[in-house]
Every structure is written in C-alpha cells, then in structure tokens.
C-alpha atoms as a PDB file:
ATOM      1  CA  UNK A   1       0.000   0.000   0.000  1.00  0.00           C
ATOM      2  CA  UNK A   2       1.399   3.288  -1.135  1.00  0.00           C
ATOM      3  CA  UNK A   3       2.309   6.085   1.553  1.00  0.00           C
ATOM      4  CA  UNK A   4      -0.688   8.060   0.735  1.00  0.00           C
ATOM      5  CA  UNK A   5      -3.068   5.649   0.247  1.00  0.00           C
ATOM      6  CA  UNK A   6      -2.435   4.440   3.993  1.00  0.00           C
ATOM      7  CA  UNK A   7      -2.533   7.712   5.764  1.00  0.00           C
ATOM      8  CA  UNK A   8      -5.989   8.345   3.716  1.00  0.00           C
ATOM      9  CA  UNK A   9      -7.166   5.129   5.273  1.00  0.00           C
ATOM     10  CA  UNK A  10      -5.869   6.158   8.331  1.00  0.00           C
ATOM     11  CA  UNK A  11      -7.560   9.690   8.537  1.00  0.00           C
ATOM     12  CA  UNK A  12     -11.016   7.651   7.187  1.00  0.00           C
ATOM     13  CA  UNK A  13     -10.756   5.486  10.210  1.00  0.00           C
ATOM     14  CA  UNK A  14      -9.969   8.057  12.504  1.00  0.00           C
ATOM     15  CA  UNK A  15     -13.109   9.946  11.394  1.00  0.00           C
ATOM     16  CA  UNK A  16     -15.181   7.120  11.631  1.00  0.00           C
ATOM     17  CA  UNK A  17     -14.170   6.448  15.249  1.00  0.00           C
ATOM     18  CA  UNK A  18     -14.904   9.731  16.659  1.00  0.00           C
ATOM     19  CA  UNK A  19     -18.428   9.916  14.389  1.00  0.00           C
ATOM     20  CA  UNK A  20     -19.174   6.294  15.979  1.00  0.00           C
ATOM     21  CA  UNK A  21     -18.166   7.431  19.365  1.00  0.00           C
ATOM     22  CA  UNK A  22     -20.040  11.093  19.367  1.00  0.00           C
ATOM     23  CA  UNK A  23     -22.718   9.589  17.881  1.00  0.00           C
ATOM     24  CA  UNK A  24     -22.843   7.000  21.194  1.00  0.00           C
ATOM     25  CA  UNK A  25     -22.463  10.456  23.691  1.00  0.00           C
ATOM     26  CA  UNK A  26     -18.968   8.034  25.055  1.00  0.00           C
ATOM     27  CA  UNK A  27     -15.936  10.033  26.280  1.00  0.00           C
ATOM     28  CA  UNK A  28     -12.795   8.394  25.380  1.00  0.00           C
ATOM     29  CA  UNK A  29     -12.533   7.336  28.774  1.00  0.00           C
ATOM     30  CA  UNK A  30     -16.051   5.399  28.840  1.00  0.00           C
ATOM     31  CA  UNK A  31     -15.004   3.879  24.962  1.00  0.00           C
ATOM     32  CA  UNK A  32     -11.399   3.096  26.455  1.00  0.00           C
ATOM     33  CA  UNK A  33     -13.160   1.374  29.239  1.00  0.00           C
ATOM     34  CA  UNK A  34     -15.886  -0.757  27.279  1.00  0.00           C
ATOM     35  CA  UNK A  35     -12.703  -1.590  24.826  1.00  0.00           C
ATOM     36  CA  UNK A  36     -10.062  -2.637  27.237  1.00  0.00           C
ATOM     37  CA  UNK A  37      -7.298  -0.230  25.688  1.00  0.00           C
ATOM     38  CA  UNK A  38      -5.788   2.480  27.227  1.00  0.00           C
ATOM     39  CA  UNK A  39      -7.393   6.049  26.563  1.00  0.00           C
ATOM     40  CA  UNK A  40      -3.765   7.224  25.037  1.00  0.00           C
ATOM     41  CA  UNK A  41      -4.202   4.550  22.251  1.00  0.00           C
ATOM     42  CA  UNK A  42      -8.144   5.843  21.167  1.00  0.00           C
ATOM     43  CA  UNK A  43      -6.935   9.094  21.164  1.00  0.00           C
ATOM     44  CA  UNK A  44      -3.927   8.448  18.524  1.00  0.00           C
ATOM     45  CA  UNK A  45      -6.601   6.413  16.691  1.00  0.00           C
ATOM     46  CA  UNK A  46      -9.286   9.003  16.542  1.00  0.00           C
ATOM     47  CA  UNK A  47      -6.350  11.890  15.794  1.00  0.00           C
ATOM     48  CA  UNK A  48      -4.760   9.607  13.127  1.00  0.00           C
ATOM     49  CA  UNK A  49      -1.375   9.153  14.145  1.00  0.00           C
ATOM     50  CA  UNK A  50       0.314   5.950  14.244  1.00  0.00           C
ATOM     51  CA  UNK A  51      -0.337   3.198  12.627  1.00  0.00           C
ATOM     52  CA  UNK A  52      -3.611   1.324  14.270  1.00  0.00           C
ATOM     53  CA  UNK A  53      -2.995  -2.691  14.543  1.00  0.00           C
ATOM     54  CA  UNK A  54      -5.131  -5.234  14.276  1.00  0.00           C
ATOM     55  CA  UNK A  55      -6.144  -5.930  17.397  1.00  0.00           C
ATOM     56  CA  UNK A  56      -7.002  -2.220  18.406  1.00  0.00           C
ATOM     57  CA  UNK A  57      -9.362  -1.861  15.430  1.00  0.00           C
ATOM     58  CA  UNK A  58     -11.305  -4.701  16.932  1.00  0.00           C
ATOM     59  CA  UNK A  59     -11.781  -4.080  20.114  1.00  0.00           C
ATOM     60  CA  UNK A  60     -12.719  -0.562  18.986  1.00  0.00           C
ATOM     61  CA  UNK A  61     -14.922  -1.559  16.433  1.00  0.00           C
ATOM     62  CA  UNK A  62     -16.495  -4.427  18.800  1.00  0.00           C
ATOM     63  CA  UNK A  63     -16.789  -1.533  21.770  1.00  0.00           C
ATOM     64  CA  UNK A  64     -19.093   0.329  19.847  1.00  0.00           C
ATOM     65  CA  UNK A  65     -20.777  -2.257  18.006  1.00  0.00           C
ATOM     66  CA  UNK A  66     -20.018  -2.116  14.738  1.00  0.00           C
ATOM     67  CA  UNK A  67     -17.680  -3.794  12.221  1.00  0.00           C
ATOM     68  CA  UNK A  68     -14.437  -3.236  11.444  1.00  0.00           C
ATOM     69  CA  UNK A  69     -14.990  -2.270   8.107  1.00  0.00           C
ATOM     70  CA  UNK A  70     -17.659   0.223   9.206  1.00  0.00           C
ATOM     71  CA  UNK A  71     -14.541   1.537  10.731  1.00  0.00           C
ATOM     72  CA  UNK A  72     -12.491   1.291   7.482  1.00  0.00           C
ATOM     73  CA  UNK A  73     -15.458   2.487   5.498  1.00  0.00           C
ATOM     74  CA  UNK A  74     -15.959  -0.518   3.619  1.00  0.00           C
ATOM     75  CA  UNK A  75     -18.710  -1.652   1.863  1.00  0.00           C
ATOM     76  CA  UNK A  76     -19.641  -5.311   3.226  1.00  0.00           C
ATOM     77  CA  UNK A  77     -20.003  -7.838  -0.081  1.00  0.00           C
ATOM     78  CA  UNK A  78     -20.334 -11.755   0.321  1.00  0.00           C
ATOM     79  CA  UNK A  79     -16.943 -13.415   0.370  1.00  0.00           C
ATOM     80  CA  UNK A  80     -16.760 -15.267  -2.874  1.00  0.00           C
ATOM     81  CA  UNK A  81     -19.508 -13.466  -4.278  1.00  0.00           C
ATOM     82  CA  UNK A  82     -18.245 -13.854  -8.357  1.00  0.00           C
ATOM     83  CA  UNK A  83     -20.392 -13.099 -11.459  1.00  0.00           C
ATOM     84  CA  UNK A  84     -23.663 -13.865 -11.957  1.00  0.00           C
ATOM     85  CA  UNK A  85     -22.766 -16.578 -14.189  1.00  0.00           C
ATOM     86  CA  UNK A  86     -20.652 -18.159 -11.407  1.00  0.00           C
ATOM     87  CA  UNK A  87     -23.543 -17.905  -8.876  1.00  0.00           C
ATOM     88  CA  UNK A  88     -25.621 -19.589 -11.394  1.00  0.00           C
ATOM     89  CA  UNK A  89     -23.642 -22.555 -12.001  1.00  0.00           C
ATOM     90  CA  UNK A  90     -22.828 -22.693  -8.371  1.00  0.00           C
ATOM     91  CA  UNK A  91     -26.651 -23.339  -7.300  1.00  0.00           C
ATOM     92  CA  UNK A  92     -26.660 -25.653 -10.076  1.00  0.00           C
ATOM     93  CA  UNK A  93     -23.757 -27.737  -9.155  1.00  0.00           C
ATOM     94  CA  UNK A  94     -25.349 -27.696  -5.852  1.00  0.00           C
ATOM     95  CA  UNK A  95     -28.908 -29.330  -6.796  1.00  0.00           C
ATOM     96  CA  UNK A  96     -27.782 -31.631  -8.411  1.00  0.00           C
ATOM     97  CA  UNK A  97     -25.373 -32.888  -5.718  1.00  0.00           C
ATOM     98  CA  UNK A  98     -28.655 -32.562  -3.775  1.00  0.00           C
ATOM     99  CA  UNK A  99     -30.575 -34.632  -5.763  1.00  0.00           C
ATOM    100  CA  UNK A 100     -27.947 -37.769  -6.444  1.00  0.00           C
ATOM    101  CA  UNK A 101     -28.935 -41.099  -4.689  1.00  0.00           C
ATOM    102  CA  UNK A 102     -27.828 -41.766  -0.943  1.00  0.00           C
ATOM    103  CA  UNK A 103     -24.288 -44.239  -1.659  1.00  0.00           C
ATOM    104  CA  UNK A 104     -25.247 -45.519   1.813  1.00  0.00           C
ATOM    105  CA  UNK A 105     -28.910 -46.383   1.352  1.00  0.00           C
ATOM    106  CA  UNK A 106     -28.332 -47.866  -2.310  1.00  0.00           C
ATOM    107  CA  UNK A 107     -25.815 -49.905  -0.348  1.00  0.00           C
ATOM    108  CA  UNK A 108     -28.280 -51.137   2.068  1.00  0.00           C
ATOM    109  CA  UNK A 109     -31.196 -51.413  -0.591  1.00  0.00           C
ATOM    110  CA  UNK A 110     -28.528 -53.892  -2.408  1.00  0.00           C
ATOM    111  CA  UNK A 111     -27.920 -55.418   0.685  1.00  0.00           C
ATOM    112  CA  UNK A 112     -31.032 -56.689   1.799  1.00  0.00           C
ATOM    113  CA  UNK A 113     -32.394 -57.334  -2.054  1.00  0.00           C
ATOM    114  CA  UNK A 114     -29.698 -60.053  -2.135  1.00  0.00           C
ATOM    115  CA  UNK A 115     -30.671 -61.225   1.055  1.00  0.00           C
ATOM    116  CA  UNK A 116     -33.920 -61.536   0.107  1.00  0.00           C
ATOM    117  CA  UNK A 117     -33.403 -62.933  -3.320  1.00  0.00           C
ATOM    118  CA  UNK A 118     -31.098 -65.451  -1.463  1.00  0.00           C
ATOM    119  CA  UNK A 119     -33.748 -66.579   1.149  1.00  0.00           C
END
C-alpha cells in the first residue's frame, strides 16, 4: 500500500471512530473502558497518528458495536460473491449434488435385495 493511500485510510478510520463514538455520547474514557485499551491509544486512533494494529481496530470496532470495516469504510459484499454466471452454475452444481442417490442407502437397498433374493 502506497504512503498516501495508507494515511488516507488512516484519517477515514480516525473519522469514523470519533463519528461512531459522538454519535454514542462516550468520552474516550467510557469507549477506552468498554474496549479494554488504554485512553492514550483511542486518542492516537481518533487523531490519526500511528499506525492502528489489528487488534485495536477490533476491540474498537467491537466496543461500539459495529464492524471493522464500518470503521475502514468498507462496503460489506459476500466473500466469494463472483459473477452472476458463477452464482448460477454454483446453485446448479449444488442441486444436483442434492438430488444424487444416498451411496449408503443404495448400499443397504442392495444389501437386503440379495438377502432376500437369497432366502
């Protein structure tokens, strides 16, 4: 990720932060609290210095109850979600694995017909 690019995401999330927490009436002290980080660490986050790990963006974004990608400003699309075409053979594929015979019950079905045929 260039330079720029990351301190743009950087400033988005820091936005998004303070909107979230404003929007809540939390002081940094109450969001600090309900995350279990220290109040110095939100207030680099929501001022957009540093470099925010992992781990602080969750138990931000999980403190006030939103994703992390809210937080990143991300739309949220299905994992996986491909082309139309994809989808379509994909539900396809999936009927007619669906609809194939049980191996086990044509097993037992064979079983007992040549026990039958046998008795």
């Amino acid at each position: 990720m260039n330079e720029s690019l990351s301190r743009q995401t950087i400033q988005v999330i820091a936005q998004r932060v303070a909107a979230y927490r404003k929007r809540q009436r939390l002081s940094l002290d109450q969001l600090a609290a309900r995350a279990g980080v220290s109040k110095g660490s939100l207030a680099g986050l929501e001022k957009g210095t540093g470099n925010p790990g992992i781990a602080l963006l969750c138990q931000t974004a999980s403190a006030l109850g939103v994703s992390v990608s809210d937080l990143l400003g991300l739309a949220a699309a299905p994992l996986f979600a491909g082309t139309v075409e994809t989808q379509a053979a994909s539900r396809s594929a999936s009927a007619a694995y669906r609809r194939r015979p049980n191996l086990r019950e044509k097993r037992l079905s064979a079983h007992f017909e040549r026990r039958d045929a046998g008795a």
